[in-house]
N, C-alpha and C. Protein backbone atom coordinates (compact mmCIF):
# COMPACT_ATOMS: atom_id res chain seq x y z
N UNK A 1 -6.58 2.86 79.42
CA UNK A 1 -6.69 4.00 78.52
C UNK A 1 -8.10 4.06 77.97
N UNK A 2 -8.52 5.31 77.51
CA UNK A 2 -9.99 5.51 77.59
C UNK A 2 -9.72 6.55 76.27
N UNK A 3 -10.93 5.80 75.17
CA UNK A 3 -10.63 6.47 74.32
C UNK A 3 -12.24 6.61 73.44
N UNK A 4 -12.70 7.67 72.62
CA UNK A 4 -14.04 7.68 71.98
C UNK A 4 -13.92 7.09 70.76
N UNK A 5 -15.49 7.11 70.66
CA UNK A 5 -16.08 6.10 69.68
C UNK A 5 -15.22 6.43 68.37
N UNK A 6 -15.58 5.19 67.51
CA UNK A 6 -15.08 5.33 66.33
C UNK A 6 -16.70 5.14 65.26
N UNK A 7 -16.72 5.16 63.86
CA UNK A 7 -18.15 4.96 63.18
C UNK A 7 -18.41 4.06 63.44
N UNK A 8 -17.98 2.79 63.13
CA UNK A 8 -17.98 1.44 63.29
C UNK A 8 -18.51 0.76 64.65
N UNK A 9 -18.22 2.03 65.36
CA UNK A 9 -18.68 0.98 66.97
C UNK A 9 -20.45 0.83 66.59
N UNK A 10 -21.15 2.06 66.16
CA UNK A 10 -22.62 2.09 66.88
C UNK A 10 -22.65 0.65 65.68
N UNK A 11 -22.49 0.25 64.93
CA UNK A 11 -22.57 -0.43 63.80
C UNK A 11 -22.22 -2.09 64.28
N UNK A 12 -21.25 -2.25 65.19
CA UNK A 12 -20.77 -3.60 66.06
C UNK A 12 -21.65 -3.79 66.98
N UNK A 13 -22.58 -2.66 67.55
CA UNK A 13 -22.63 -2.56 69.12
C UNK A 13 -23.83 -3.07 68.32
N UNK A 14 -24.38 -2.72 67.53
CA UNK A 14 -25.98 -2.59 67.10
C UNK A 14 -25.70 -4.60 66.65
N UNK A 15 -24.56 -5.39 66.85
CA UNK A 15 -25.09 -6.79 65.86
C UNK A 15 -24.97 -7.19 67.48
N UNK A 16 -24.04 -6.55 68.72
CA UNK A 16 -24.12 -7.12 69.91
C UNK A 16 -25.58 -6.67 70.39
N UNK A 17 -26.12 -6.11 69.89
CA UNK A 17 -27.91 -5.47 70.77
C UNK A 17 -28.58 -6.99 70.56
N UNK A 18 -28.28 -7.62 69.10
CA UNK A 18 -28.78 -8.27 67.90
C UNK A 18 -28.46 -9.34 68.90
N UNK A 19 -27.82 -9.95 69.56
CA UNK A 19 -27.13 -10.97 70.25
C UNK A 19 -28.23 -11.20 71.65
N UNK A 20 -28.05 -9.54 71.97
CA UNK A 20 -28.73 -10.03 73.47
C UNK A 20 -30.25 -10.35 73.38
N UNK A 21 -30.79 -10.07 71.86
CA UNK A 21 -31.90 -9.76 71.58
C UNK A 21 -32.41 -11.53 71.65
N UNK A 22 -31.48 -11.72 71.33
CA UNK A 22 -31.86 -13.17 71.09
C UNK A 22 -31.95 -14.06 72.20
N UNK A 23 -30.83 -13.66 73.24
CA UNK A 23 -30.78 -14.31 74.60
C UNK A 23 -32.53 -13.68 75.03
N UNK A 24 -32.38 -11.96 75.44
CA UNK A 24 -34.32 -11.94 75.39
C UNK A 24 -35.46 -13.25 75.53
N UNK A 25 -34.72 -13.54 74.25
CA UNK A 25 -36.17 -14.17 73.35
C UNK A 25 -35.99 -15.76 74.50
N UNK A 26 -34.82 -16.10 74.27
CA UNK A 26 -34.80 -17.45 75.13
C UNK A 26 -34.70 -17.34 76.69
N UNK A 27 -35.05 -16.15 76.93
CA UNK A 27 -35.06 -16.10 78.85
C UNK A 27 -33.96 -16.19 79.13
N UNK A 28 -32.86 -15.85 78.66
CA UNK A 28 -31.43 -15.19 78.82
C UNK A 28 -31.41 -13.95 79.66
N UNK A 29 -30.58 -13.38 80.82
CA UNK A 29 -30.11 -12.31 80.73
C UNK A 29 -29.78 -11.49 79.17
N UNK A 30 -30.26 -10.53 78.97
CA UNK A 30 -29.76 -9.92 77.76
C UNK A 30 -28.53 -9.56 77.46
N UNK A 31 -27.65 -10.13 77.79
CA UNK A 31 -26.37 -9.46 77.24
C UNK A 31 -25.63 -9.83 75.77
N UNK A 32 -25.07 -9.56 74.68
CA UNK A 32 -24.98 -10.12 73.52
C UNK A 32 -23.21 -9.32 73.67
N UNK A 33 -22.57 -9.90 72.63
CA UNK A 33 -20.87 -9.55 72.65
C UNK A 33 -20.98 -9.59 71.22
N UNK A 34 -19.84 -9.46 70.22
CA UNK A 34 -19.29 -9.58 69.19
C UNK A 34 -17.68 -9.21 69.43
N UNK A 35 -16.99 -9.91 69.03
CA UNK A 35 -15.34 -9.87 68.63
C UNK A 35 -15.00 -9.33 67.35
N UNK A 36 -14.42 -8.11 66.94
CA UNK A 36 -13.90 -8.01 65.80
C UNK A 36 -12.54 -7.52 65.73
N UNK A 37 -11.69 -7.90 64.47
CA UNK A 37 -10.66 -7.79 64.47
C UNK A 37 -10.96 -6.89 62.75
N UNK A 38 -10.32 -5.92 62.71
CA UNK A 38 -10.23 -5.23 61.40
C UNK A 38 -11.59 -4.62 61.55
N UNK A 39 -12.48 -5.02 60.05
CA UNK A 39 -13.76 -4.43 59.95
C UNK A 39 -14.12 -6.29 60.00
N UNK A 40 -14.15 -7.11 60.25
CA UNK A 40 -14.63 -8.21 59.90
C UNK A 40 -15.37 -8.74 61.24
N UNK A 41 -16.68 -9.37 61.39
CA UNK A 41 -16.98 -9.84 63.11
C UNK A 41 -16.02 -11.30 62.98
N UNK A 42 -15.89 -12.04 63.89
CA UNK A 42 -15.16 -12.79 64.22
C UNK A 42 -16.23 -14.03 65.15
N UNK A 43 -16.25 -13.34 65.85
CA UNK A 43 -17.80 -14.00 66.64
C UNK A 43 -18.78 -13.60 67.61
N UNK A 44 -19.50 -13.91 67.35
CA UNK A 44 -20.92 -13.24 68.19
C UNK A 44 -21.33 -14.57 69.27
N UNK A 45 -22.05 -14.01 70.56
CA UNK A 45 -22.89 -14.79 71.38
C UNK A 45 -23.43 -14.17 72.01
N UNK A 46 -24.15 -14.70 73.13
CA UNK A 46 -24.72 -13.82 73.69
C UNK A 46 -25.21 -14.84 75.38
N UNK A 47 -25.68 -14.51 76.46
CA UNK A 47 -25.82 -15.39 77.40
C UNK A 47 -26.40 -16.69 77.28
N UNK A 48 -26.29 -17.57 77.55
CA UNK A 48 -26.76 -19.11 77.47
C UNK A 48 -26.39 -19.45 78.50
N UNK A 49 -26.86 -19.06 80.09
CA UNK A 49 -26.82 -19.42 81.36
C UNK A 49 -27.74 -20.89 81.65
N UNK A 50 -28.77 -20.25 81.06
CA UNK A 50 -29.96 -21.04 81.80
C UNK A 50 -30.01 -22.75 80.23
N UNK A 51 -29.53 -22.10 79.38
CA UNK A 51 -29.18 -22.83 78.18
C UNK A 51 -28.60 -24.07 78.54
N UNK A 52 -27.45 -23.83 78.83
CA UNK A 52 -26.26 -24.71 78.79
C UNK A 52 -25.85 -25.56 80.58
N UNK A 53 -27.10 -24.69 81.55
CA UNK A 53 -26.92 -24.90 82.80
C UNK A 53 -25.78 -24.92 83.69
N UNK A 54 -25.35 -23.53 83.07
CA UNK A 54 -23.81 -23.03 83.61
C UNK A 54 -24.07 -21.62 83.96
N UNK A 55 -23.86 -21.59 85.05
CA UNK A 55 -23.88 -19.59 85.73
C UNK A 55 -22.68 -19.01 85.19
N UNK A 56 -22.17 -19.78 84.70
CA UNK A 56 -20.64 -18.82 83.93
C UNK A 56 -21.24 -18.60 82.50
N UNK A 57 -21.78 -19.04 81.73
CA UNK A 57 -21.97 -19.16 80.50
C UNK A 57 -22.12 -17.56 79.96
N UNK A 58 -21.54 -16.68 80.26
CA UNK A 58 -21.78 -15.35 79.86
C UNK A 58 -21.02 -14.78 78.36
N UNK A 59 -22.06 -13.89 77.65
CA UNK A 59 -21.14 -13.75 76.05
C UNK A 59 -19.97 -13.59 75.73
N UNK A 60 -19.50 -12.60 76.58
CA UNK A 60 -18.19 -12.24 76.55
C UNK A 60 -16.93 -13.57 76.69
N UNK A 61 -17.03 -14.85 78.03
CA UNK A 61 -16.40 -15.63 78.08
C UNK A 61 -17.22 -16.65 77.03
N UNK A 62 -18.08 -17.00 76.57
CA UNK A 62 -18.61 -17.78 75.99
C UNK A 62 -17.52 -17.64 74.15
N UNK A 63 -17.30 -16.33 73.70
CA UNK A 63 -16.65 -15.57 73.00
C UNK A 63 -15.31 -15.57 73.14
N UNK A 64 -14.41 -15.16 74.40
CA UNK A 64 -12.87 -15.59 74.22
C UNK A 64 -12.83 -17.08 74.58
N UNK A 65 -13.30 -17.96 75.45
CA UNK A 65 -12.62 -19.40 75.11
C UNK A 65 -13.06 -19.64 73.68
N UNK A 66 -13.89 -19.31 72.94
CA UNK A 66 -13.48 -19.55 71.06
C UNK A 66 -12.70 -18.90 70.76
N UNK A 67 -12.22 -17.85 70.67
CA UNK A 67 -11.45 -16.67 70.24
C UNK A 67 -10.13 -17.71 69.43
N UNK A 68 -9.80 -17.49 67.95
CA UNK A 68 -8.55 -18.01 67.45
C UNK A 68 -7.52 -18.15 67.57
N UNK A 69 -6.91 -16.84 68.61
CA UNK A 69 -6.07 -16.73 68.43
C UNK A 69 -5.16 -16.51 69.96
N UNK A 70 -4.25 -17.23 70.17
CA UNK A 70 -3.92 -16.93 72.17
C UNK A 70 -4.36 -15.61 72.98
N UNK A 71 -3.52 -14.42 72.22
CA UNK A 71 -3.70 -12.92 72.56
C UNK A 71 -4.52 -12.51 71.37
N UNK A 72 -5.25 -11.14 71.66
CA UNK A 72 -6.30 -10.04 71.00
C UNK A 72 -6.05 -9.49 70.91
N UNK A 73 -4.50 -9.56 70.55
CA UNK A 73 -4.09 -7.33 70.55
C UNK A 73 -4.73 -6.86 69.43
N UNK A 74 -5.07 -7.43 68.65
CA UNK A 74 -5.72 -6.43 67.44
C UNK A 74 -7.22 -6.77 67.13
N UNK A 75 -7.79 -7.34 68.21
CA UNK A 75 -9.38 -7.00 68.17
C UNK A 75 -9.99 -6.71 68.90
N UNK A 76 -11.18 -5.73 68.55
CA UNK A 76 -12.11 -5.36 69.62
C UNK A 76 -13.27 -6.08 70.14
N UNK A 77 -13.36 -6.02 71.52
CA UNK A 77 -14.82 -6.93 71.71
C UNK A 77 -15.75 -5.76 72.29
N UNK A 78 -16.92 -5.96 71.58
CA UNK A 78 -18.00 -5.40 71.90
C UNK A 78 -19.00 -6.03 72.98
N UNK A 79 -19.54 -5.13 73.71
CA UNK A 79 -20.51 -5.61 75.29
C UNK A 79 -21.23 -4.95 75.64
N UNK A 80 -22.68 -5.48 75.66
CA UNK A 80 -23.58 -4.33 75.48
C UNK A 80 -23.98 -4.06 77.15
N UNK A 81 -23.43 -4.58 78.07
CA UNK A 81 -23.22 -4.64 79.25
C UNK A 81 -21.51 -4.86 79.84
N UNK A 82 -21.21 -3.70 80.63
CA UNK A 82 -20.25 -3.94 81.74
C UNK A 82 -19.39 -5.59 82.25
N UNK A 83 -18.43 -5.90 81.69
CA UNK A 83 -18.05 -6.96 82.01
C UNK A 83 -18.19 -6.86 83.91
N UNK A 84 -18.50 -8.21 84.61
CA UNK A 84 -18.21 -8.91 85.38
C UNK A 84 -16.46 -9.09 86.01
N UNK A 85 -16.45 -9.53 86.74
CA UNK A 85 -15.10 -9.86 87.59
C UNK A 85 -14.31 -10.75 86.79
N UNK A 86 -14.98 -11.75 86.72
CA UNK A 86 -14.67 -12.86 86.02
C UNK A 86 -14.39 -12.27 84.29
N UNK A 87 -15.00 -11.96 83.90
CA UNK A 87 -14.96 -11.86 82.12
C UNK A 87 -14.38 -10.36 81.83
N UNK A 88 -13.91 -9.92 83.12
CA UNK A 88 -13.00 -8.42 82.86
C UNK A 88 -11.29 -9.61 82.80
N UNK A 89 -11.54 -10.29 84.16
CA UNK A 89 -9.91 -11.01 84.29
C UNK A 89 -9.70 -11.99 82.36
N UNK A 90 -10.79 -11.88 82.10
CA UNK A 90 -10.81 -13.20 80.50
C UNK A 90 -10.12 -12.07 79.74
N UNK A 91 -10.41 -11.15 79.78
CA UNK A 91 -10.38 -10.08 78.99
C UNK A 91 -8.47 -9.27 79.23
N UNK A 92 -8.21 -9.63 79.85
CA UNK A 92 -6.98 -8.83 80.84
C UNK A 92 -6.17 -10.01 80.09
N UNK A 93 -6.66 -11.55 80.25
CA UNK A 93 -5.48 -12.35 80.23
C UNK A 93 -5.24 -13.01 78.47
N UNK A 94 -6.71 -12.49 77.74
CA UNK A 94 -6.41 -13.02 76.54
C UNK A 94 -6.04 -11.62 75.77
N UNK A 95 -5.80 -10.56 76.20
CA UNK A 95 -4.93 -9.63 75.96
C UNK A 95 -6.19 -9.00 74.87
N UNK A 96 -6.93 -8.51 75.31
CA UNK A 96 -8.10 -8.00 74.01
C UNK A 96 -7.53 -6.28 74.13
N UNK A 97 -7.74 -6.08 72.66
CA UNK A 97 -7.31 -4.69 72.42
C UNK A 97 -7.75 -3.73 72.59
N UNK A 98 -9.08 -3.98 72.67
CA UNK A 98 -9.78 -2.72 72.63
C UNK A 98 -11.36 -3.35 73.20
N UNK A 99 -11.81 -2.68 74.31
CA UNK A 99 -13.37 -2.99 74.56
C UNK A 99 -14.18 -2.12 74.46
N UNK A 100 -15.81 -2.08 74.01
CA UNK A 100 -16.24 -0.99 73.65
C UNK A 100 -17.42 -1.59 74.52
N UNK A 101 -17.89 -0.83 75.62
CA UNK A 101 -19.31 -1.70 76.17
C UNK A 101 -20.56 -0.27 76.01
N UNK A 102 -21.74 -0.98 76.03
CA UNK A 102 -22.85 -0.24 76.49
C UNK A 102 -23.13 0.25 77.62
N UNK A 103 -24.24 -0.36 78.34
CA UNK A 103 -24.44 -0.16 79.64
C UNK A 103 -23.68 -0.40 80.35
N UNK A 104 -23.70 0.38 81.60
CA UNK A 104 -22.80 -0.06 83.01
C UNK A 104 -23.65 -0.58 84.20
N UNK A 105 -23.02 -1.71 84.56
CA UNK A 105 -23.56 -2.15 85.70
C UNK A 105 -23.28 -1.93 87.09
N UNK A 106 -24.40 -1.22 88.04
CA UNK A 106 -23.80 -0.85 88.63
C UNK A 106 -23.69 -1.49 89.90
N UNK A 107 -24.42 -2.86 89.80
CA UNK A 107 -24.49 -3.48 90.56
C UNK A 107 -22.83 -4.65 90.96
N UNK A 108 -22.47 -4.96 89.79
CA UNK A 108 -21.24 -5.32 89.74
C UNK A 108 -20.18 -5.69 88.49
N UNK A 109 -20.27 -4.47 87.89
CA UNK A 109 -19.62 -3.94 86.96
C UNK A 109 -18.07 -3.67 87.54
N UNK A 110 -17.07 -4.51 86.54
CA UNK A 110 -15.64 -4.43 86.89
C UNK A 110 -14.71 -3.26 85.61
N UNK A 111 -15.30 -2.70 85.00
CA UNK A 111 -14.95 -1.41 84.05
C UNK A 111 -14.99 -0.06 84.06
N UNK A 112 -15.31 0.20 85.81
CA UNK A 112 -15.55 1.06 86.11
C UNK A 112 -16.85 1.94 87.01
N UNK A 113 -17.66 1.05 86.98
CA UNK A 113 -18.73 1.79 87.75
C UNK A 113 -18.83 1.15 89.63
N UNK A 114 -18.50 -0.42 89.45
CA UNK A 114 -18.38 -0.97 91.18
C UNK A 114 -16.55 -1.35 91.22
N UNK A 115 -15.55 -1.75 89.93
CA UNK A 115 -14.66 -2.04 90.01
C UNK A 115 -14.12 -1.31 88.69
N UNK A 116 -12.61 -1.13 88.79
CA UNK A 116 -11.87 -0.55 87.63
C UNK A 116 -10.67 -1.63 87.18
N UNK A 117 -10.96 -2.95 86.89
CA UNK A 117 -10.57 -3.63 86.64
C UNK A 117 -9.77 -3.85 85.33
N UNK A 118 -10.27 -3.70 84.67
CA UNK A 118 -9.76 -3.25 82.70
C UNK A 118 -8.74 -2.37 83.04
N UNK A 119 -8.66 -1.14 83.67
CA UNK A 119 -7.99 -0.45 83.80
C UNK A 119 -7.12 -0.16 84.60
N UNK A 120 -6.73 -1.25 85.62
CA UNK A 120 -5.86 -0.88 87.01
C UNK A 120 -4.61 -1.39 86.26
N UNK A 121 -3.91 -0.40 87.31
CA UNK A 121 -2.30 -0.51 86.08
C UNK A 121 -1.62 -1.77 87.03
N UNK A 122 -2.36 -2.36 87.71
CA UNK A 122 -1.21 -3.58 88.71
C UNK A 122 -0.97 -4.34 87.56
N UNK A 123 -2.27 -4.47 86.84
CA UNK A 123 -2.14 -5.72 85.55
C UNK A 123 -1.04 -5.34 84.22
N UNK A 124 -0.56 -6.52 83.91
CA UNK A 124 0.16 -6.20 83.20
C UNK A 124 -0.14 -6.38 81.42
N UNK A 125 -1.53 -5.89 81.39
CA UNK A 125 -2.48 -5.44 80.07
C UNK A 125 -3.53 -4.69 80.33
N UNK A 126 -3.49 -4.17 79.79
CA UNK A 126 -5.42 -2.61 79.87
C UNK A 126 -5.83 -2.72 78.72
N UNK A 127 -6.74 -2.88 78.50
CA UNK A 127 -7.22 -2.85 77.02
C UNK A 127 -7.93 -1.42 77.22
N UNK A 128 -7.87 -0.99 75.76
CA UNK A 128 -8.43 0.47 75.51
C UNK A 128 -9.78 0.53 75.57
N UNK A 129 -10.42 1.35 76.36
CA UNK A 129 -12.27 1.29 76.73
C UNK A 129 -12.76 2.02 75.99
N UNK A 130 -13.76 1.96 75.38
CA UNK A 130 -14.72 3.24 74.92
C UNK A 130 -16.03 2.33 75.69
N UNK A 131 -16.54 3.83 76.46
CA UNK A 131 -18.07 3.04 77.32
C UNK A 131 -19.24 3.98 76.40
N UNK A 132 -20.56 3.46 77.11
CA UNK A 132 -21.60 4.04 76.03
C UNK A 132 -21.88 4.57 75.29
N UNK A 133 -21.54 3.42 74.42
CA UNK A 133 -21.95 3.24 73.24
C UNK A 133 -23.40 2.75 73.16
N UNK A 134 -24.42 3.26 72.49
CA UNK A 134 -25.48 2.92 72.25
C UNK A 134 -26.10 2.40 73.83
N UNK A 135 -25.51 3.26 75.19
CA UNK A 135 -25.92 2.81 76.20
C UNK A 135 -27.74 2.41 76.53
N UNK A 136 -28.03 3.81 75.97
CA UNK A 136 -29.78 4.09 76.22
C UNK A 136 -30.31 2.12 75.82
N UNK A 137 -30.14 1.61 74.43
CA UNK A 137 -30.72 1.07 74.05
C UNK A 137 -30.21 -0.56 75.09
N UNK A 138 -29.02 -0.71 75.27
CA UNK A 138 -28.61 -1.42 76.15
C UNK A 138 -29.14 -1.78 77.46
N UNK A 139 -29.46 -0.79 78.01
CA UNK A 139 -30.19 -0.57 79.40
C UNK A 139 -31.69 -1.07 79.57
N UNK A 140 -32.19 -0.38 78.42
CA UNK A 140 -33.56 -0.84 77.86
C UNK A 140 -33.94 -1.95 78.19
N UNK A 141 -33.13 -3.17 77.30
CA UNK A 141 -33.69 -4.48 77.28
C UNK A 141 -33.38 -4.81 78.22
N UNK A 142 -32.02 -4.76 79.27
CA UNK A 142 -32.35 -5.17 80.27
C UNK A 142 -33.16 -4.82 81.68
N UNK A 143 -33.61 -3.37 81.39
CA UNK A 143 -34.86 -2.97 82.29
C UNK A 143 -36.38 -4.03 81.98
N UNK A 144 -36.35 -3.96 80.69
CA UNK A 144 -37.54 -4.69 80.02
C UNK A 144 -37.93 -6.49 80.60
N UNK A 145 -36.20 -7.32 80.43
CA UNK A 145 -36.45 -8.43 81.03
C UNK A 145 -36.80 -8.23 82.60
N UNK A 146 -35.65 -7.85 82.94
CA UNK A 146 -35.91 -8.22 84.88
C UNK A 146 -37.64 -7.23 85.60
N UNK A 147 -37.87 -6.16 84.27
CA UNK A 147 -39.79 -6.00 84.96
C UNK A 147 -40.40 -7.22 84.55
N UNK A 148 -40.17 -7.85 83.69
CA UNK A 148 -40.56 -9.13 83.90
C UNK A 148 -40.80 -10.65 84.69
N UNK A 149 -39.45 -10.05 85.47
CA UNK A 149 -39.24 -11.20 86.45
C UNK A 149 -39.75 -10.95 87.90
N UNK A 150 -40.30 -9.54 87.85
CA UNK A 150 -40.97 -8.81 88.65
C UNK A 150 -42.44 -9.82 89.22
């Protein structure tokens, strides 16, 4: 199910920009997440691949294996990038309520742009999507790192 923004998103999305901003700074892929449940954040990260010397280490899973609570039906996770294969299935199985991402990837994006994963009804959970949100600024930083790696 696919549903539009609420006030609060550009306001979540803007502490997940805040996240990837930081991966940026440490030669991270830029991607940053935040979890919230209510109006309250819950937790923030952001990539620590090259950090932690794990190719999985991505915000989003870095974010539900902490997550409090078994299932997420009542919080949203914010992604300022397109979940992955992997961190769409994290997302499916810890039952998150609602995802709100930025950019889409179109290289291998499972939310809709290379896969519709969040949303295929075989699974037996969909979490509710709202996509770009604050996409422009999302895209940005990660155009900005990889001309770098240029």
């Amino acid at each position: 199910m696919v549903n539009s923004e609420t006030s609060a998103d550009f306001y979540f999305m803007q502490l997940a920009l805040d996240e990837a901003e930081i991966a940026y700074t440490n030669n991270e892929v830029p991607i940053g997440a935040v979890l919230v449940k209510g109006d309250k954040v819950v937790l923030k990260a952001h990539n620590r691949t090259n950090e932690l010397q794990d190719p999985l280490a991505h915000a989003e899973k870095l974010i539900l294996e902490q997550a409090p609570e078994k299932y997420l039906y009542d919080y949203t996770l914010y992604i300022t990038l397109e979940p992955c294969l992997m961190c769409a299935g994290m997302i499916i199985w810890r039952r998150v309520g609602r995802v709100v991402l930025g950019a889409y990837d179109p290289k291998g994006g499972a939310a809709g742009s290379v896969y519709n994963t969040l949303l295929d009804s075989h699974f037996n959970h969909n979490p509710i999507l709202t996509t770009k949100i604050m996409e422009e600024e999302s895209a940005k930083l990660l155009k900005k790192f990889f001309k770098g790696k240029r």
